[in-house]
PDB file of N, CA and C in Angstrom:
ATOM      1  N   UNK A   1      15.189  15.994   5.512  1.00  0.00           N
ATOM      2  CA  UNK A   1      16.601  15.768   5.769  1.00  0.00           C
ATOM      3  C   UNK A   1      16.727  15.133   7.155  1.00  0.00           C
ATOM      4  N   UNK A   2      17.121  13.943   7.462  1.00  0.00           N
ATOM      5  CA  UNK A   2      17.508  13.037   8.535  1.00  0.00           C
ATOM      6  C   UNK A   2      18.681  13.926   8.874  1.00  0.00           C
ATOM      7  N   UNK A   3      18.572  14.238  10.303  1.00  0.00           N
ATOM      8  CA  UNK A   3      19.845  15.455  11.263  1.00  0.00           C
ATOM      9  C   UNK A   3      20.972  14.214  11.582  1.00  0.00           C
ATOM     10  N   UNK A   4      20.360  12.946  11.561  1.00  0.00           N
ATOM     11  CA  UNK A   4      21.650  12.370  12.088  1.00  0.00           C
ATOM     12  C   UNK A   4      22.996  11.597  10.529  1.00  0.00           C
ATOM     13  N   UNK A   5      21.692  11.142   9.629  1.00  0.00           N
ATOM     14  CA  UNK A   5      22.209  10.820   8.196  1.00  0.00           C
ATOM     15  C   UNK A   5      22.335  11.783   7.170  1.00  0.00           C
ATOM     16  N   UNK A   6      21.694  13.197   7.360  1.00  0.00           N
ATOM     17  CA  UNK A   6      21.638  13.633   6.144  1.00  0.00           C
ATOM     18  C   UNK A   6      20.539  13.245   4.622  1.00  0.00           C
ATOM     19  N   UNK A   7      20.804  13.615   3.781  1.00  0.00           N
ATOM     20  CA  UNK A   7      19.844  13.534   2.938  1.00  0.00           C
ATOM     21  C   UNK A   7      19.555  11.781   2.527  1.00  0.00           C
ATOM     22  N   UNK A   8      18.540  12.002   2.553  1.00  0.00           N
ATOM     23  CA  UNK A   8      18.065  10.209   2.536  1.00  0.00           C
ATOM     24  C   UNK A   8      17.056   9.753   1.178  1.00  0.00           C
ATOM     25  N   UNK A   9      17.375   8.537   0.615  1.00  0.00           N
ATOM     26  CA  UNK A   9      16.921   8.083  -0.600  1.00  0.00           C
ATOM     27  C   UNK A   9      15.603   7.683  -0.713  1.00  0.00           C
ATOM     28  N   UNK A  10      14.986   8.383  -1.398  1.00  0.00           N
ATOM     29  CA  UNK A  10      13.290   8.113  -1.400  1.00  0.00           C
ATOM     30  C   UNK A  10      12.949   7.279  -2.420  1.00  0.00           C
ATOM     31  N   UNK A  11      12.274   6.086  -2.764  1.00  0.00           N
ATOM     32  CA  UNK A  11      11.876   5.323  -3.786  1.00  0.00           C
ATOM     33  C   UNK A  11      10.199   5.759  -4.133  1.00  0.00           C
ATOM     34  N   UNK A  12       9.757   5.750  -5.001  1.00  0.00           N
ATOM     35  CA  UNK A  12       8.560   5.828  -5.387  1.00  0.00           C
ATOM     36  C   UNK A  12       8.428   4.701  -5.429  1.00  0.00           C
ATOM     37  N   UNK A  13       8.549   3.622  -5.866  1.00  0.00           N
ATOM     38  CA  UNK A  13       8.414   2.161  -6.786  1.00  0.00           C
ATOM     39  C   UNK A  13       9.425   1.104  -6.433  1.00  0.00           C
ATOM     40  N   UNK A  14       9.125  -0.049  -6.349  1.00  0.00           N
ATOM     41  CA  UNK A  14      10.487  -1.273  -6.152  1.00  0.00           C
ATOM     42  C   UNK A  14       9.839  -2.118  -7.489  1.00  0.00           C
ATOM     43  N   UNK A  15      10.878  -2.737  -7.993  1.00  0.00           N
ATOM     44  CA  UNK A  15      10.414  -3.858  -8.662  1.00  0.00           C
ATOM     45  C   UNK A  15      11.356  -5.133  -8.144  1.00  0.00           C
ATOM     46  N   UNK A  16      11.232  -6.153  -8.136  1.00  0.00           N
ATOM     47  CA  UNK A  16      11.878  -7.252  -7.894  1.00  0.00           C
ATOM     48  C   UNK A  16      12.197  -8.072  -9.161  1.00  0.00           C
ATOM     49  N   UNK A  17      13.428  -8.644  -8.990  1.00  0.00           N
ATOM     50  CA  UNK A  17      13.489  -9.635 -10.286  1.00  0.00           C
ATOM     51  C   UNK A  17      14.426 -11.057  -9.531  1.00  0.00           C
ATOM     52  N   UNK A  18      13.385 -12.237 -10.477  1.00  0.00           N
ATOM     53  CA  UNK A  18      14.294 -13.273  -9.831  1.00  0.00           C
ATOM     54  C   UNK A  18      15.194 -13.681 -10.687  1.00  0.00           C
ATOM     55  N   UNK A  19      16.378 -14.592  -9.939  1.00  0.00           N
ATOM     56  CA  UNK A  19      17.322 -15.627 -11.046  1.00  0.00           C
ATOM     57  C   UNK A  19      16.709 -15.939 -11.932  1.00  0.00           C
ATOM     58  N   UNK A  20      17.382 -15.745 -12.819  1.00  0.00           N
ATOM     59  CA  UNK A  20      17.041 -16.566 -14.164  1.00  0.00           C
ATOM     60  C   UNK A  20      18.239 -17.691 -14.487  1.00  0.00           C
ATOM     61  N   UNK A  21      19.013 -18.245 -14.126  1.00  0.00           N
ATOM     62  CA  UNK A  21      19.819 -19.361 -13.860  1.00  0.00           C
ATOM     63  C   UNK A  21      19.167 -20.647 -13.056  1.00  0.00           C
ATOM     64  N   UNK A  22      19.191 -21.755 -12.957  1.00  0.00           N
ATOM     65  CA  UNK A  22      19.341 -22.958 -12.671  1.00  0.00           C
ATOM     66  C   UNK A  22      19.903 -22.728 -11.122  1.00  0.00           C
ATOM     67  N   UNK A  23      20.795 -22.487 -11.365  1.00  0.00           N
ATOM     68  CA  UNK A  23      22.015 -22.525 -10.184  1.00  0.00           C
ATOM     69  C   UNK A  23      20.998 -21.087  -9.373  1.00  0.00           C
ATOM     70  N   UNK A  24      20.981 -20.173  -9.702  1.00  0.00           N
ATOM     71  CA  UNK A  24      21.026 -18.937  -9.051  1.00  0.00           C
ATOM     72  C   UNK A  24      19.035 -19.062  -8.223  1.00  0.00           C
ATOM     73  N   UNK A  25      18.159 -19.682  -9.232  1.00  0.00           N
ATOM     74  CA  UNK A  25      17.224 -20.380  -8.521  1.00  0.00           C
ATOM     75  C   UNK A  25      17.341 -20.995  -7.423  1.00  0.00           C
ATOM     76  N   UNK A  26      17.388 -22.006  -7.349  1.00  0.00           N
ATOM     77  CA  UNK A  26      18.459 -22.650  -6.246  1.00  0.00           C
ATOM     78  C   UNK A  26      19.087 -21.792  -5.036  1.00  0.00           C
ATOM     79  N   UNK A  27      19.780 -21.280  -4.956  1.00  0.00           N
ATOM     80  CA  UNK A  27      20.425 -20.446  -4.352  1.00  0.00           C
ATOM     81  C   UNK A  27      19.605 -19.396  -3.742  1.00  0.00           C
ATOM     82  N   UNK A  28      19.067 -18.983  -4.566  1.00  0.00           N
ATOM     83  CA  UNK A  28      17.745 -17.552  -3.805  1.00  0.00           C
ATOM     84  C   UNK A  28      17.028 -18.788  -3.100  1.00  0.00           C
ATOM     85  N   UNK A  29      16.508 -19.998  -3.513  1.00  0.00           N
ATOM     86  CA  UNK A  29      14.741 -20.445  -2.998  1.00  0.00           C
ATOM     87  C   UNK A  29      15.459 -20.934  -1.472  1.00  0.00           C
ATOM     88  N   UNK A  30      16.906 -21.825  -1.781  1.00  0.00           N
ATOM     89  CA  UNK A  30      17.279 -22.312  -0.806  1.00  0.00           C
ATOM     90  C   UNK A  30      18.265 -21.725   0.259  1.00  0.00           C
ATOM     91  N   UNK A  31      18.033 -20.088   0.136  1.00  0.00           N
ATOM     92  CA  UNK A  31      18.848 -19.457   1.172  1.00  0.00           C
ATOM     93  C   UNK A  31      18.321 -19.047   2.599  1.00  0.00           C
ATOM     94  N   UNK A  32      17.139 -19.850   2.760  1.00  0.00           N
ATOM     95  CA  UNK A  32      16.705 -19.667   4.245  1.00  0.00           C
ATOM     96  C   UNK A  32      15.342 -18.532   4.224  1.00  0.00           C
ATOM     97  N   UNK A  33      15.591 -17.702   2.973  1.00  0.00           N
ATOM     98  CA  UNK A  33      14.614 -16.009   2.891  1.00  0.00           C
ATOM     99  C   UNK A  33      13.322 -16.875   2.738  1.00  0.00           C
ATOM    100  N   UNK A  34      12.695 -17.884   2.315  1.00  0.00           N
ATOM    101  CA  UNK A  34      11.632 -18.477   1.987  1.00  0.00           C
ATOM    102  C   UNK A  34      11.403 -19.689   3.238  1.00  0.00           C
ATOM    103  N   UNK A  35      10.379 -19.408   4.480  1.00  0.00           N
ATOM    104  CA  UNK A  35      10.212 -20.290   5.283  1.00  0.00           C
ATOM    105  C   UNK A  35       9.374 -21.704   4.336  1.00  0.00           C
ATOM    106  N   UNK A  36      10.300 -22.649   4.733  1.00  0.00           N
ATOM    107  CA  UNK A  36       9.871 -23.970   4.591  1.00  0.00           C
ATOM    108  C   UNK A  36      10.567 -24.525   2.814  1.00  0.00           C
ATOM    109  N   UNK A  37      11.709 -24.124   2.748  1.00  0.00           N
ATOM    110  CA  UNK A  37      12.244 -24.379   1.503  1.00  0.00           C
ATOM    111  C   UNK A  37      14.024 -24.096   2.041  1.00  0.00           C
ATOM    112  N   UNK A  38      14.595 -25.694   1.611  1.00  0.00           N
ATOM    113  CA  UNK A  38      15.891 -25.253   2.433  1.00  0.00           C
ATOM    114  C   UNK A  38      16.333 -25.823   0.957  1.00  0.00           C
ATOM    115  N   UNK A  39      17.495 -25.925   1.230  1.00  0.00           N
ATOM    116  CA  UNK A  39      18.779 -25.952  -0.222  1.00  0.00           C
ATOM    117  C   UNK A  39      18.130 -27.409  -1.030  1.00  0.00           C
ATOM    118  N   UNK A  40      17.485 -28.162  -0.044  1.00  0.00           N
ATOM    119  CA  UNK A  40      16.904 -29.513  -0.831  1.00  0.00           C
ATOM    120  C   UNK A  40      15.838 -29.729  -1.421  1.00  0.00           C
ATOM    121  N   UNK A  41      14.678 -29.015  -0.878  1.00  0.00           N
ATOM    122  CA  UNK A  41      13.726 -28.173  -1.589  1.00  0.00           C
ATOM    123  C   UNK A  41      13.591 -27.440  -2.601  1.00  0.00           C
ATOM    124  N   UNK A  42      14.736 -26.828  -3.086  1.00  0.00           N
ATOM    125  CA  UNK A  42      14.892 -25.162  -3.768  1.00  0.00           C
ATOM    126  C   UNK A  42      15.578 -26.405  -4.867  1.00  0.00           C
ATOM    127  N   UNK A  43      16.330 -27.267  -4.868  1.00  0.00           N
ATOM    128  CA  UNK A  43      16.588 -28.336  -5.391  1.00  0.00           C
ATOM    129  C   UNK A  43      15.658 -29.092  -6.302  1.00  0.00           C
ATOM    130  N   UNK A  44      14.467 -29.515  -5.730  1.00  0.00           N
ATOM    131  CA  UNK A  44      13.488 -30.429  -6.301  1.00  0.00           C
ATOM    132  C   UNK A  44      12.691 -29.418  -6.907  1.00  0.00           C
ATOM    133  N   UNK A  45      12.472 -28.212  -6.542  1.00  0.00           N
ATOM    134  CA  UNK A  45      11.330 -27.279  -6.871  1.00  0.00           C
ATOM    135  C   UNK A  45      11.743 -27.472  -8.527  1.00  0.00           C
ATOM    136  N   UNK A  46      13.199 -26.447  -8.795  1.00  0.00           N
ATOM    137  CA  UNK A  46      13.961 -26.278  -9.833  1.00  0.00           C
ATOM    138  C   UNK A  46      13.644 -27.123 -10.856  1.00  0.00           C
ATOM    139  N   UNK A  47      13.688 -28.959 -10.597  1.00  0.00           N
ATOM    140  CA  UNK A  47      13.906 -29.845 -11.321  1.00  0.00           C
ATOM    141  C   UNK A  47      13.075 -29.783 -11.983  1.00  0.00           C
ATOM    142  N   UNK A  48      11.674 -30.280 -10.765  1.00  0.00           N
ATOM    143  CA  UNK A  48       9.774 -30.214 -11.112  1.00  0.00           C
ATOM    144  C   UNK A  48       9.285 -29.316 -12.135  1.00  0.00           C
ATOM    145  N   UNK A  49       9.738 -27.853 -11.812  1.00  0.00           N
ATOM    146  CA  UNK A  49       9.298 -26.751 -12.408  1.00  0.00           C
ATOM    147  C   UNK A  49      10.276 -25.971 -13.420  1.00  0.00           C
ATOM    148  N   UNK A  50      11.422 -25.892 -13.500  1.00  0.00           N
ATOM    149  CA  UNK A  50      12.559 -25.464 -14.439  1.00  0.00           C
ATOM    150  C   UNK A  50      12.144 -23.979 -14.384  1.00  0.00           C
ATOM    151  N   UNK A  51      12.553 -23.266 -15.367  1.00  0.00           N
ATOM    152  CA  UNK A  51      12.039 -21.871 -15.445  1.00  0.00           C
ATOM    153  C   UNK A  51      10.851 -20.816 -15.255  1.00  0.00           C
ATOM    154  N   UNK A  52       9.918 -21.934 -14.625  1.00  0.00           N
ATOM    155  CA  UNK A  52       8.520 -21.500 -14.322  1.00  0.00           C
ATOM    156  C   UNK A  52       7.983 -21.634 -12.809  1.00  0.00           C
ATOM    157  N   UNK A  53       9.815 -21.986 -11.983  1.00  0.00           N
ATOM    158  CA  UNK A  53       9.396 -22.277 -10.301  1.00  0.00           C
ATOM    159  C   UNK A  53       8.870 -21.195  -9.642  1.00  0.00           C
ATOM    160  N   UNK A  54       8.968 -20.012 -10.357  1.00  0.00           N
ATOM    161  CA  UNK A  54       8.904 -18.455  -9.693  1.00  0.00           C
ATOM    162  C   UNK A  54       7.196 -18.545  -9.563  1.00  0.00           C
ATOM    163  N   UNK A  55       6.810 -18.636 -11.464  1.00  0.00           N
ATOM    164  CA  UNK A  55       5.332 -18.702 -11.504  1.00  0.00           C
ATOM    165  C   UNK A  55       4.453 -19.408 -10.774  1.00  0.00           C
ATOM    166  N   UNK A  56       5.008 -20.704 -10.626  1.00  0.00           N
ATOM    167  CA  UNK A  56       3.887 -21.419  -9.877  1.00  0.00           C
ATOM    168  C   UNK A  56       3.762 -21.459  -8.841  1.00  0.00           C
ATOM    169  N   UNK A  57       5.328 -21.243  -8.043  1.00  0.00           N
ATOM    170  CA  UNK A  57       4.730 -20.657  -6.760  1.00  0.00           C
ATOM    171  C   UNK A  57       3.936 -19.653  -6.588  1.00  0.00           C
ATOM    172  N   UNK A  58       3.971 -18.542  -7.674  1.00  0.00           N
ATOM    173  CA  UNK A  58       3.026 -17.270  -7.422  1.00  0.00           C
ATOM    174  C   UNK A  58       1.552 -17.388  -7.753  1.00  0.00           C
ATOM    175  N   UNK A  59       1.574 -18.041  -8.836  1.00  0.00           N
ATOM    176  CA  UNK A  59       0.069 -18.270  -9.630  1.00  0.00           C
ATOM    177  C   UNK A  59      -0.666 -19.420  -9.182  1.00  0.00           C
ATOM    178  N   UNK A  60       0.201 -20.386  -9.227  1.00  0.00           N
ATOM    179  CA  UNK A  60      -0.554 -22.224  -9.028  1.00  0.00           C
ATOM    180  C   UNK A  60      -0.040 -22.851  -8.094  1.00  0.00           C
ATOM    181  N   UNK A  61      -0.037 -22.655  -6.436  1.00  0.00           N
ATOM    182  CA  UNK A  61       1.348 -22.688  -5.862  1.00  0.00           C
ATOM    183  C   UNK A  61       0.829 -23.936  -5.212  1.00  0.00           C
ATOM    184  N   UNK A  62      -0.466 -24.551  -5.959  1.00  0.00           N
ATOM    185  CA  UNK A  62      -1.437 -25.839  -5.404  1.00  0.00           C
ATOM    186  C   UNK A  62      -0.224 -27.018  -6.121  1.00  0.00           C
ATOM    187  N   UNK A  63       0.481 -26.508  -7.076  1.00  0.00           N
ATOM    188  CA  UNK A  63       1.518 -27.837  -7.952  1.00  0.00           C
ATOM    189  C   UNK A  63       2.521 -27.905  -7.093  1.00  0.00           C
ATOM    190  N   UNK A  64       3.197 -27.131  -6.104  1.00  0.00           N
ATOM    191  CA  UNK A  64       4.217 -27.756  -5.266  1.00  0.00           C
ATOM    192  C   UNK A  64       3.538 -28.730  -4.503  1.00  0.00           C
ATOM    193  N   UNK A  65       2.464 -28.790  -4.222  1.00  0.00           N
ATOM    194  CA  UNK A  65       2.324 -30.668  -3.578  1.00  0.00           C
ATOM    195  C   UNK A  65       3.134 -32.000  -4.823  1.00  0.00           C
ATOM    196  N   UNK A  66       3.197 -31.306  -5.746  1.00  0.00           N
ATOM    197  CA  UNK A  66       3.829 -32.366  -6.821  1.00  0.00           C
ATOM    198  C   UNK A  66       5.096 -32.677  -6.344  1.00  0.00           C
ATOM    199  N   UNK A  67       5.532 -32.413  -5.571  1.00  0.00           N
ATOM    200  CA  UNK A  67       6.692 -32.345  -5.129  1.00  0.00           C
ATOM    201  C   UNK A  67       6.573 -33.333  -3.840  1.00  0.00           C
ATOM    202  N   UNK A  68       7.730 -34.183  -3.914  1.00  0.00           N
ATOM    203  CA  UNK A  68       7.656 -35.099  -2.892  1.00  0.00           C
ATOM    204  C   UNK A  68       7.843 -34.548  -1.880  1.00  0.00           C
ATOM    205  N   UNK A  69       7.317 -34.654  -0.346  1.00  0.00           N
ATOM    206  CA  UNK A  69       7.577 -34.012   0.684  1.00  0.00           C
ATOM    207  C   UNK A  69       6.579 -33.032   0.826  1.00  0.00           C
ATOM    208  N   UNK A  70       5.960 -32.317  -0.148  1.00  0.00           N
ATOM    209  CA  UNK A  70       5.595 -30.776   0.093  1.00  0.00           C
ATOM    210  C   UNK A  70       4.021 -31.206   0.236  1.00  0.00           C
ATOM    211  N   UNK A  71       3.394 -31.307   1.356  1.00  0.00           N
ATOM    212  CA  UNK A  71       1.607 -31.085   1.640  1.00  0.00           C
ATOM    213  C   UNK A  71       1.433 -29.871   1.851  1.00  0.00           C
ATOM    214  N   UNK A  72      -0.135 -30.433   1.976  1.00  0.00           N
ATOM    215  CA  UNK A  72      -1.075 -28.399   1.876  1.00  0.00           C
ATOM    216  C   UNK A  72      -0.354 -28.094   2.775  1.00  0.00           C
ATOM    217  N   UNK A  73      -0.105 -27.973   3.902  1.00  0.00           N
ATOM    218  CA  UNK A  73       0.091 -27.327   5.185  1.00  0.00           C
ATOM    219  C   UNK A  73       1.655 -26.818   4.566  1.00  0.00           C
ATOM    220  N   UNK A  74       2.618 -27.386   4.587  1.00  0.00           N
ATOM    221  CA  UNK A  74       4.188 -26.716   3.807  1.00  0.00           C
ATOM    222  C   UNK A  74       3.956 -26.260   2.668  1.00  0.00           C
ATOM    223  N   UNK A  75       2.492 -26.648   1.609  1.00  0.00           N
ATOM    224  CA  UNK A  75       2.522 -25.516   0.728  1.00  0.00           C
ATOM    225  C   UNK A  75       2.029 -24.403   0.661  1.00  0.00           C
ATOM    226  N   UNK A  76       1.258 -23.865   1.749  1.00  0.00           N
ATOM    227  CA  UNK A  76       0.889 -22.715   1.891  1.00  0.00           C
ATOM    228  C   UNK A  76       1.735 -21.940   2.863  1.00  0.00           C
ATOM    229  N   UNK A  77       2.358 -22.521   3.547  1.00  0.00           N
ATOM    230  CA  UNK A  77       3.395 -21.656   4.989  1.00  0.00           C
ATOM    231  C   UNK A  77       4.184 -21.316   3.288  1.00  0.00           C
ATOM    232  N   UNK A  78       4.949 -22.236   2.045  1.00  0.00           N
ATOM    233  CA  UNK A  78       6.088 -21.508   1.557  1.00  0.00           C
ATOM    234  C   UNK A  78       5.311 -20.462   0.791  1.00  0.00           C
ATOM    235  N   UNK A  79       4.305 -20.761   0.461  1.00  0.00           N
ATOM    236  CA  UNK A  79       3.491 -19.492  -0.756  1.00  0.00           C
ATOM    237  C   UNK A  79       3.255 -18.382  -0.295  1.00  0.00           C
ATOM    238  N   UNK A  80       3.099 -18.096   1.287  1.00  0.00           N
ATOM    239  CA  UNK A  80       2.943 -17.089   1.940  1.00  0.00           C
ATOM    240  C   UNK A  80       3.819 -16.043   2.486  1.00  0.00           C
ATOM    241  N   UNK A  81       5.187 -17.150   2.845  1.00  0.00           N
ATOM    242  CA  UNK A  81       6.334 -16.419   2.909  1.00  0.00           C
ATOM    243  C   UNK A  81       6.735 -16.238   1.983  1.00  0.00           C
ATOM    244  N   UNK A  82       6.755 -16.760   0.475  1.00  0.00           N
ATOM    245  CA  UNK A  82       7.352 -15.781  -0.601  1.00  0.00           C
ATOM    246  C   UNK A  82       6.326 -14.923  -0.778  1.00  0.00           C
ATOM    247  N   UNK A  83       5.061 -14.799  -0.742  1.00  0.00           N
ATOM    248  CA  UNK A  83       4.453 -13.784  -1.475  1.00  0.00           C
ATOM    249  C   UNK A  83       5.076 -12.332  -0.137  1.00  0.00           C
ATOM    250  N   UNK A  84       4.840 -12.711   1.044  1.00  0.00           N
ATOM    251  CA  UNK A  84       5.511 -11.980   2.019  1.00  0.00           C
ATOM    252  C   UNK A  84       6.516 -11.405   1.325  1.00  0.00           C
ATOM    253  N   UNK A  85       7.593 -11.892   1.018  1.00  0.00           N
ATOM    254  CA  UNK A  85       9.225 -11.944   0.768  1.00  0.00           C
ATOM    255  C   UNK A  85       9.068 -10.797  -0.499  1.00  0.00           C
ATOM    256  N   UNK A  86       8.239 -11.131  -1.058  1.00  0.00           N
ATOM    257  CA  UNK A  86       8.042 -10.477  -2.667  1.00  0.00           C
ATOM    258  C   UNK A  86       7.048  -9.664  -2.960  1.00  0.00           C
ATOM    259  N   UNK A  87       6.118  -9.045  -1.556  1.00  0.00           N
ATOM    260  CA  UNK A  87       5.016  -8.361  -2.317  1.00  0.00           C
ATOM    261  C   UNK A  87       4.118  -8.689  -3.592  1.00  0.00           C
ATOM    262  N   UNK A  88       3.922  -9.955  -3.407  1.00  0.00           N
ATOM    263  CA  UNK A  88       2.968 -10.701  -4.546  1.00  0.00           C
ATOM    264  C   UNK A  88       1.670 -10.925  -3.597  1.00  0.00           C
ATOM    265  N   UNK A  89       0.411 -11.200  -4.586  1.00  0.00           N
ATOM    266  CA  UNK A  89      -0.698 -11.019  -3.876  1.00  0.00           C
ATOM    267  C   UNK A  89      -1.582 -11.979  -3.981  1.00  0.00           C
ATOM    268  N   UNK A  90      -1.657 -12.838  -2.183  1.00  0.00           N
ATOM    269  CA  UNK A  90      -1.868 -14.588  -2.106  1.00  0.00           C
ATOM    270  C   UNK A  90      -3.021 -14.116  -0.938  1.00  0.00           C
ATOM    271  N   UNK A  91      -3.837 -15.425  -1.495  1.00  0.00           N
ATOM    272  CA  UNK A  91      -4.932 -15.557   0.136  1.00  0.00           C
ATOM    273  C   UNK A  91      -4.515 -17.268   0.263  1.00  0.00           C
ATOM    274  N   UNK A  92      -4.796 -17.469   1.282  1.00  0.00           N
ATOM    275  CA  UNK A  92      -4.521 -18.849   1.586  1.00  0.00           C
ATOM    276  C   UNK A  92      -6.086 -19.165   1.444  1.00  0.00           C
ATOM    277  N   UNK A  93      -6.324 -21.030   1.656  1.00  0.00           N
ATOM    278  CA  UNK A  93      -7.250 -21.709   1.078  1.00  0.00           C
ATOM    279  C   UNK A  93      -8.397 -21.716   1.981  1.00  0.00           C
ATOM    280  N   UNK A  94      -8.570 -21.031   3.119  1.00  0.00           N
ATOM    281  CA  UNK A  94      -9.731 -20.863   3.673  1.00  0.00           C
ATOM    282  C   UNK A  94     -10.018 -18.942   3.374  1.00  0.00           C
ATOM    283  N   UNK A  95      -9.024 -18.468   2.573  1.00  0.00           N
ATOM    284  CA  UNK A  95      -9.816 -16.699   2.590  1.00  0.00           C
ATOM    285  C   UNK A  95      -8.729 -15.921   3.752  1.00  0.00           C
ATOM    286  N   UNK A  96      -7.889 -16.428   4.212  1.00  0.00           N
ATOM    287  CA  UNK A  96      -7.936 -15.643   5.688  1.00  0.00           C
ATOM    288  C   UNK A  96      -6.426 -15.818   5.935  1.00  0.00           C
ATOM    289  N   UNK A  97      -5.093 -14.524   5.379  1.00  0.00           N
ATOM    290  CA  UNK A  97      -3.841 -14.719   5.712  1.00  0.00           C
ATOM    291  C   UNK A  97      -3.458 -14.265   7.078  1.00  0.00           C
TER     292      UNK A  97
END
């Protein structure tokens, strides 16, 4: 029991879930929470990838170079801050986060 709050909420478990909208994609990738992905980014990702932008950033996050603008160096700073952001589980391309 916290003396200053009182009884306080314990989680065992989090799960996360992303947009499943077009629009609402967009909106999460390009709200600043993901370093190196701004509203124009979160934009092209969407187009490139449609309902599978979540996955490939998590699984294959080597296909955002498909993306105009995005090299190794901006694709691993964004794969790292979402896996950061999301508790997903990334090594970058030399072994060493």
């Amino acid at each position: 029991m916290n003396k200053e709050h009182g009884k306080q909420f314990k989680a065992d478990a989090m799960r996360t879930t992303h947009p499943a909208t077009p629009e609402g994609m967009e909106r999460y990738l390009g709200s600043g929470f993901i370093k190196g992905i701004g509203p124009q980014f979160a934009s092209r990702f969407v187009q490139a990838f449609g309902q599978q932008v979540f996955e490939v950033i998590e699984q294959d996050p080597a296909r955002l170079t498909e993306v105009a603008g995005i090299g190794p160096a901006r694709q691993e700073r964004i794969t790292k801050s979402f896996c950061n952001a999301t508790c997903c589980t990334w090594q970058s391309r030399e072994g060493d986060d």
